[in-house]
Protein backbone atom coordinates (compact mmCIF):
# COMPACT_ATOMS: atom_id res chain seq x y z
CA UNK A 1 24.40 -12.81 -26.90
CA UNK A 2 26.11 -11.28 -29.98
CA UNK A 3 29.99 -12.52 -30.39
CA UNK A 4 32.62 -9.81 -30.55
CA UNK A 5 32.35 -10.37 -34.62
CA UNK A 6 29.16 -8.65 -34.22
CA UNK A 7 29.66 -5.79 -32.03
CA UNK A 8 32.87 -4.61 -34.63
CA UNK A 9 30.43 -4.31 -37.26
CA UNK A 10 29.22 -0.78 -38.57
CA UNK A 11 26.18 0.31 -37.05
CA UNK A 12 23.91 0.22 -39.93
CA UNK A 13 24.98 -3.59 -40.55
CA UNK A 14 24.11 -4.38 -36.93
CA UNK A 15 21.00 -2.74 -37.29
CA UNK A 16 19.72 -4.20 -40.61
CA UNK A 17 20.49 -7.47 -38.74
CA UNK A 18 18.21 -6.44 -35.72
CA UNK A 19 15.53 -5.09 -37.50
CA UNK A 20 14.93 -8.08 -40.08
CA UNK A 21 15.51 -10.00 -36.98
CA UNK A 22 12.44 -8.75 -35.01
CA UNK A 23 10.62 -8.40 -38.09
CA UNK A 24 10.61 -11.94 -38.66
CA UNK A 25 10.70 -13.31 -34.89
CA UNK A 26 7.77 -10.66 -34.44
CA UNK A 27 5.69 -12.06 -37.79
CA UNK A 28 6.49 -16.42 -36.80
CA UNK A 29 7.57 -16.15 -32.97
CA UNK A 30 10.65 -17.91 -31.53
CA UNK A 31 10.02 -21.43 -32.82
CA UNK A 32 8.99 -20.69 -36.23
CA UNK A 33 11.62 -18.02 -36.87
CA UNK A 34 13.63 -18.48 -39.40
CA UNK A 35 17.36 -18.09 -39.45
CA UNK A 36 17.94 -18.19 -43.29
CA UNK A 37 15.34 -15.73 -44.11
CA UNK A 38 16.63 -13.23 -41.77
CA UNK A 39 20.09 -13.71 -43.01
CA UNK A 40 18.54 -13.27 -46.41
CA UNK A 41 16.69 -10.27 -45.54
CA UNK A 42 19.56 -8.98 -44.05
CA UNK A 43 21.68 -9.18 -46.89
CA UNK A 44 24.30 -11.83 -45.23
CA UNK A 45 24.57 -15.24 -45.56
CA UNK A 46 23.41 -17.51 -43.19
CA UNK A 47 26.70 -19.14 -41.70
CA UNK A 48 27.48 -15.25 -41.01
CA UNK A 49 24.58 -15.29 -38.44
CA UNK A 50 26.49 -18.06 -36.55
CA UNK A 51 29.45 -15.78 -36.69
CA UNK A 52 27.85 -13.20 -34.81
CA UNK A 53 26.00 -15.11 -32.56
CA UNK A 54 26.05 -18.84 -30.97
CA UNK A 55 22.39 -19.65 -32.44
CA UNK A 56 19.33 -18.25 -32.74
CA UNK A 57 18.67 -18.04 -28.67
CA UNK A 58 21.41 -15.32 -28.51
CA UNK A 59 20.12 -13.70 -31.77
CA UNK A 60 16.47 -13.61 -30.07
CA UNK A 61 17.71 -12.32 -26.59
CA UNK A 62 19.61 -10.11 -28.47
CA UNK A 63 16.62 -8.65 -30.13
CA UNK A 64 14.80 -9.15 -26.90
CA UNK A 65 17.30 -6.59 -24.46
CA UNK A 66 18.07 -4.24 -27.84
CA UNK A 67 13.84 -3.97 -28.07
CA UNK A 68 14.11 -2.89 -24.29
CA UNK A 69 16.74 -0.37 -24.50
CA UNK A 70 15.29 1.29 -27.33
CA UNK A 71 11.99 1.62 -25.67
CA UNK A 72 13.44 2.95 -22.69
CA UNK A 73 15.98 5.66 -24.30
CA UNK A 74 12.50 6.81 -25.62
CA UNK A 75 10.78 6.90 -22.41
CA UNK A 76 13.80 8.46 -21.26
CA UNK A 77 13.88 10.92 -23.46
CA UNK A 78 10.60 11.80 -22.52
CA UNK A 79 11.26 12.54 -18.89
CA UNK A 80 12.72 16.04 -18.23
CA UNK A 81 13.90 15.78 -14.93
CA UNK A 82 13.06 12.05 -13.61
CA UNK A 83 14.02 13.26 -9.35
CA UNK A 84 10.65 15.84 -9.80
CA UNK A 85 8.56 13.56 -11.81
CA UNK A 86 5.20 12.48 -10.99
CA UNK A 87 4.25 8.75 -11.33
CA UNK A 88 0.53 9.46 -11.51
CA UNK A 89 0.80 11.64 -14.42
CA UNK A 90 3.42 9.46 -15.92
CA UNK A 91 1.17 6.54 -15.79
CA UNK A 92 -1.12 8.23 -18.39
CA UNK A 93 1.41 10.17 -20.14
CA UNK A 94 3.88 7.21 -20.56
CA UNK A 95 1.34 5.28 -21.70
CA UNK A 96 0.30 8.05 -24.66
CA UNK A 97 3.92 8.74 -25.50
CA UNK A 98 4.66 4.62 -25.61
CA UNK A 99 1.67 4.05 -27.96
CA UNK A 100 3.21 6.52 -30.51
CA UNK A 101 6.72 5.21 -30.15
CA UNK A 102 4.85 2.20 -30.58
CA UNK A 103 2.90 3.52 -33.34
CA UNK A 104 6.48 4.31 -35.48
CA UNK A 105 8.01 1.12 -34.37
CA UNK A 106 5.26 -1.31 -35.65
CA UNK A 107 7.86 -4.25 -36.04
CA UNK A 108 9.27 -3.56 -32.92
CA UNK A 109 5.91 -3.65 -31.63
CA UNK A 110 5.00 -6.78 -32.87
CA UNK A 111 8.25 -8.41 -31.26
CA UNK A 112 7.44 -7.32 -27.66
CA UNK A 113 3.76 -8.57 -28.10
CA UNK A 114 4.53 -11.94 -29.79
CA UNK A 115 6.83 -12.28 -27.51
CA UNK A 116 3.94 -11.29 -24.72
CA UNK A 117 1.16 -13.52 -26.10
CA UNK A 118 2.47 -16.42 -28.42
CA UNK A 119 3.15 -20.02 -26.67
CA UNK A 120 4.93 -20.64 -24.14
CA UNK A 121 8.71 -21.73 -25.51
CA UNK A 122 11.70 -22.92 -24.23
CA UNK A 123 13.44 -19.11 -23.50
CA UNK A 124 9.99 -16.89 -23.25
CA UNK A 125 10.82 -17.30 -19.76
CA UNK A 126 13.78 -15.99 -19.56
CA UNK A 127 13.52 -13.22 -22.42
CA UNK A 128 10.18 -11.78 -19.84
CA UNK A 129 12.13 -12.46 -16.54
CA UNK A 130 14.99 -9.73 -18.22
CA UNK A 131 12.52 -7.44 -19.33
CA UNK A 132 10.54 -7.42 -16.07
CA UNK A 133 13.50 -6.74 -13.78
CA UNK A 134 14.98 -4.24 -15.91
CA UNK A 135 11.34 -2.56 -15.76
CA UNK A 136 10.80 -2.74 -11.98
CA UNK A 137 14.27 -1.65 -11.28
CA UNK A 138 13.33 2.04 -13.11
CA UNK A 139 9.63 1.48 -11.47
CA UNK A 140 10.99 0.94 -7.01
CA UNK A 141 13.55 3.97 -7.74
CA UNK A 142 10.62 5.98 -9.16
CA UNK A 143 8.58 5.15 -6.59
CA UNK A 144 10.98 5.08 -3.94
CA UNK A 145 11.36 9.16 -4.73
CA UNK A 146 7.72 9.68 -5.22
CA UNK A 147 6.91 8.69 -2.07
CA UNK A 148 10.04 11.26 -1.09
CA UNK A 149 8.20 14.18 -2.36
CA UNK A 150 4.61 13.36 -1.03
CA UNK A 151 3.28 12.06 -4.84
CA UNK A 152 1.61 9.20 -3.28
CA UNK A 153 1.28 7.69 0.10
CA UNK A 154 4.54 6.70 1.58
CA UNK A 155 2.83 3.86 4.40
CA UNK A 156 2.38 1.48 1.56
CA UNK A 157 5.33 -0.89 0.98
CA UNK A 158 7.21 -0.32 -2.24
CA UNK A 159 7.08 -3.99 -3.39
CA UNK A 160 3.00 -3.75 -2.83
CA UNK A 161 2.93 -0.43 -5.03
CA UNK A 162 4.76 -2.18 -7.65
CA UNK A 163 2.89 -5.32 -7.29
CA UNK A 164 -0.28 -2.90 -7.97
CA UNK A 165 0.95 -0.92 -10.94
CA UNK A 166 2.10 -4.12 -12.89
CA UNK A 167 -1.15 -5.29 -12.17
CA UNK A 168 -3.13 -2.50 -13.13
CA UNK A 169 -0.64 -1.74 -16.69
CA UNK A 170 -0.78 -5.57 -17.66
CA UNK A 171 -4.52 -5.62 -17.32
CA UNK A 172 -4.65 -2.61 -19.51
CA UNK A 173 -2.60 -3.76 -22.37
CA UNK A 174 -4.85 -6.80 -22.33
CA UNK A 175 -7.96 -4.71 -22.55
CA UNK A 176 -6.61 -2.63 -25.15
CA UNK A 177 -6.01 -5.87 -27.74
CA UNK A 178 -8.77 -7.03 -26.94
CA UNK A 179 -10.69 -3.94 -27.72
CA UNK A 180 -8.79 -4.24 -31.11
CA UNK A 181 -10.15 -7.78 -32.08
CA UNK A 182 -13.01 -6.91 -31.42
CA UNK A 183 -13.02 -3.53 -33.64
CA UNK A 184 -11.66 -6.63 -36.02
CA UNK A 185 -8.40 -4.55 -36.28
CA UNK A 186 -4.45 -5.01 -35.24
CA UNK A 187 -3.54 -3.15 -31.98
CA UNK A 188 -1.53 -1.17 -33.88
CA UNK A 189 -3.59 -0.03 -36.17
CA UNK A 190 -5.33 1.84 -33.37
CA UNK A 191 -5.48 5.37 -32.54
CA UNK A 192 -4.65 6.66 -29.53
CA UNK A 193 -8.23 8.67 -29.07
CA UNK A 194 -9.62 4.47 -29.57
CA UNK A 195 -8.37 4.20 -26.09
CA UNK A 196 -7.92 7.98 -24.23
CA UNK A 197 -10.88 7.72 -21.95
CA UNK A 198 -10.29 3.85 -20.43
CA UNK A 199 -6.52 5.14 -19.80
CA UNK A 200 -8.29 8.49 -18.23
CA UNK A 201 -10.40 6.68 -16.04
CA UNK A 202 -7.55 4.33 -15.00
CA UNK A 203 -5.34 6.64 -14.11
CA UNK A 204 -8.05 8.47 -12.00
CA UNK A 205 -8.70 5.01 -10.15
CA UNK A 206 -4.73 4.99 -10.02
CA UNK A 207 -4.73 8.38 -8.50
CA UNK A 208 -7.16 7.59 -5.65
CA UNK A 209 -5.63 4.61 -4.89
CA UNK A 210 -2.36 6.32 -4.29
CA UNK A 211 -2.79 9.41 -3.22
């Protein structure tokens, strides 16, 4: 995690930092990242890197949680009044209003799906395990109050709902990239209107399940 060098710096050298950072661990993955180029891109020399962080497994979780909590203070932002909201129509409007963020964030993007879908390497692990408990602690409070208000039925466990909807959303995103190879294009060079009926029909499926 980033050294108390780094967090004195101003904001826009911090964030040049993270975004050439993703850029290029988002382009070559964790392995093949490379340390000089980012410092490079960055504008920094490379023994600086090491002076904000203890090697390039703190830079990369670094990037890894920062990528999370942006996402998130989107999604938040999103969300009027989270106590009323309704986690069937959230299921097809957060995915719509993530693709777009998405859609401005390309690098950012990239990170969180190489980070998905390369290899297996020595912190993937660990860099998933964070963003996966971060997500399901938002996901049992939402559903913990939806079940509350009568959104959906409130005799199936919590865990089992949970277990469902990462299920269901992980299956999704697969679908979606694959649907994008074979259109013989990125993901992110999709449109959102590429995929509006599958997520329709999902969340209809989603609805009867849990309602």
């Amino acid at each position: 995690m980033p050294k108390e060098t780094f967090l004195k710096l101003p904001h826009e050298k911090k964030e040049k930092i993270f975004r050439e950072s993703i850029k290029e661990f988002g382009e070559q993955g964790y392995e093949k990242g490379n340390i000089a180029k980012i410092a490079k891109e960055a504008g920094i020399a490379k023994g600086s890197l090491y002076q904000y962080f203890q090697d390039k497994k703190g830079l990369y979780l670094y990037c890894v949680k920062e990528s999370y909590s942006i996402s998130m203070r989107y999604a938040s932002s999103k969300i009027k009044n989270i106590e009323e909201v309704n986690i069937i129509d959230l299921f097809y409007d957060g995915f719509k209003d993530t693709w777009l963020f998405l859609k401005e964030e390309q690098d950012l993007y990239i990170f969180l799906l190489t980070l998905t879908y390369e290899n297996k390497h020595n912190i993937k692990d660990e860099a998933l395990t964070y963003i996966l408990e971060q997500g399901r602690t938002f996901m049992r409070n939402l559903i913990d109050r939806n079940k509350e208000k009568g959104y959906i039925k409130s005799d199936i466990s919590t865990e089992s709902i949970l277990v469902f909807i990462e299920g269901i959303s992980a299956r999704m995103k697969e679908s979606m990239r694959d649907f994008a190879e074979e259109s013989h294009k990125n993901a992110y060079d999709m449109k959102f209107e590429d995929y509006e009926k599958f997520i329709k029909e999902i969340t209809y499926l989603v609805k009867r399940a849990l309602t």
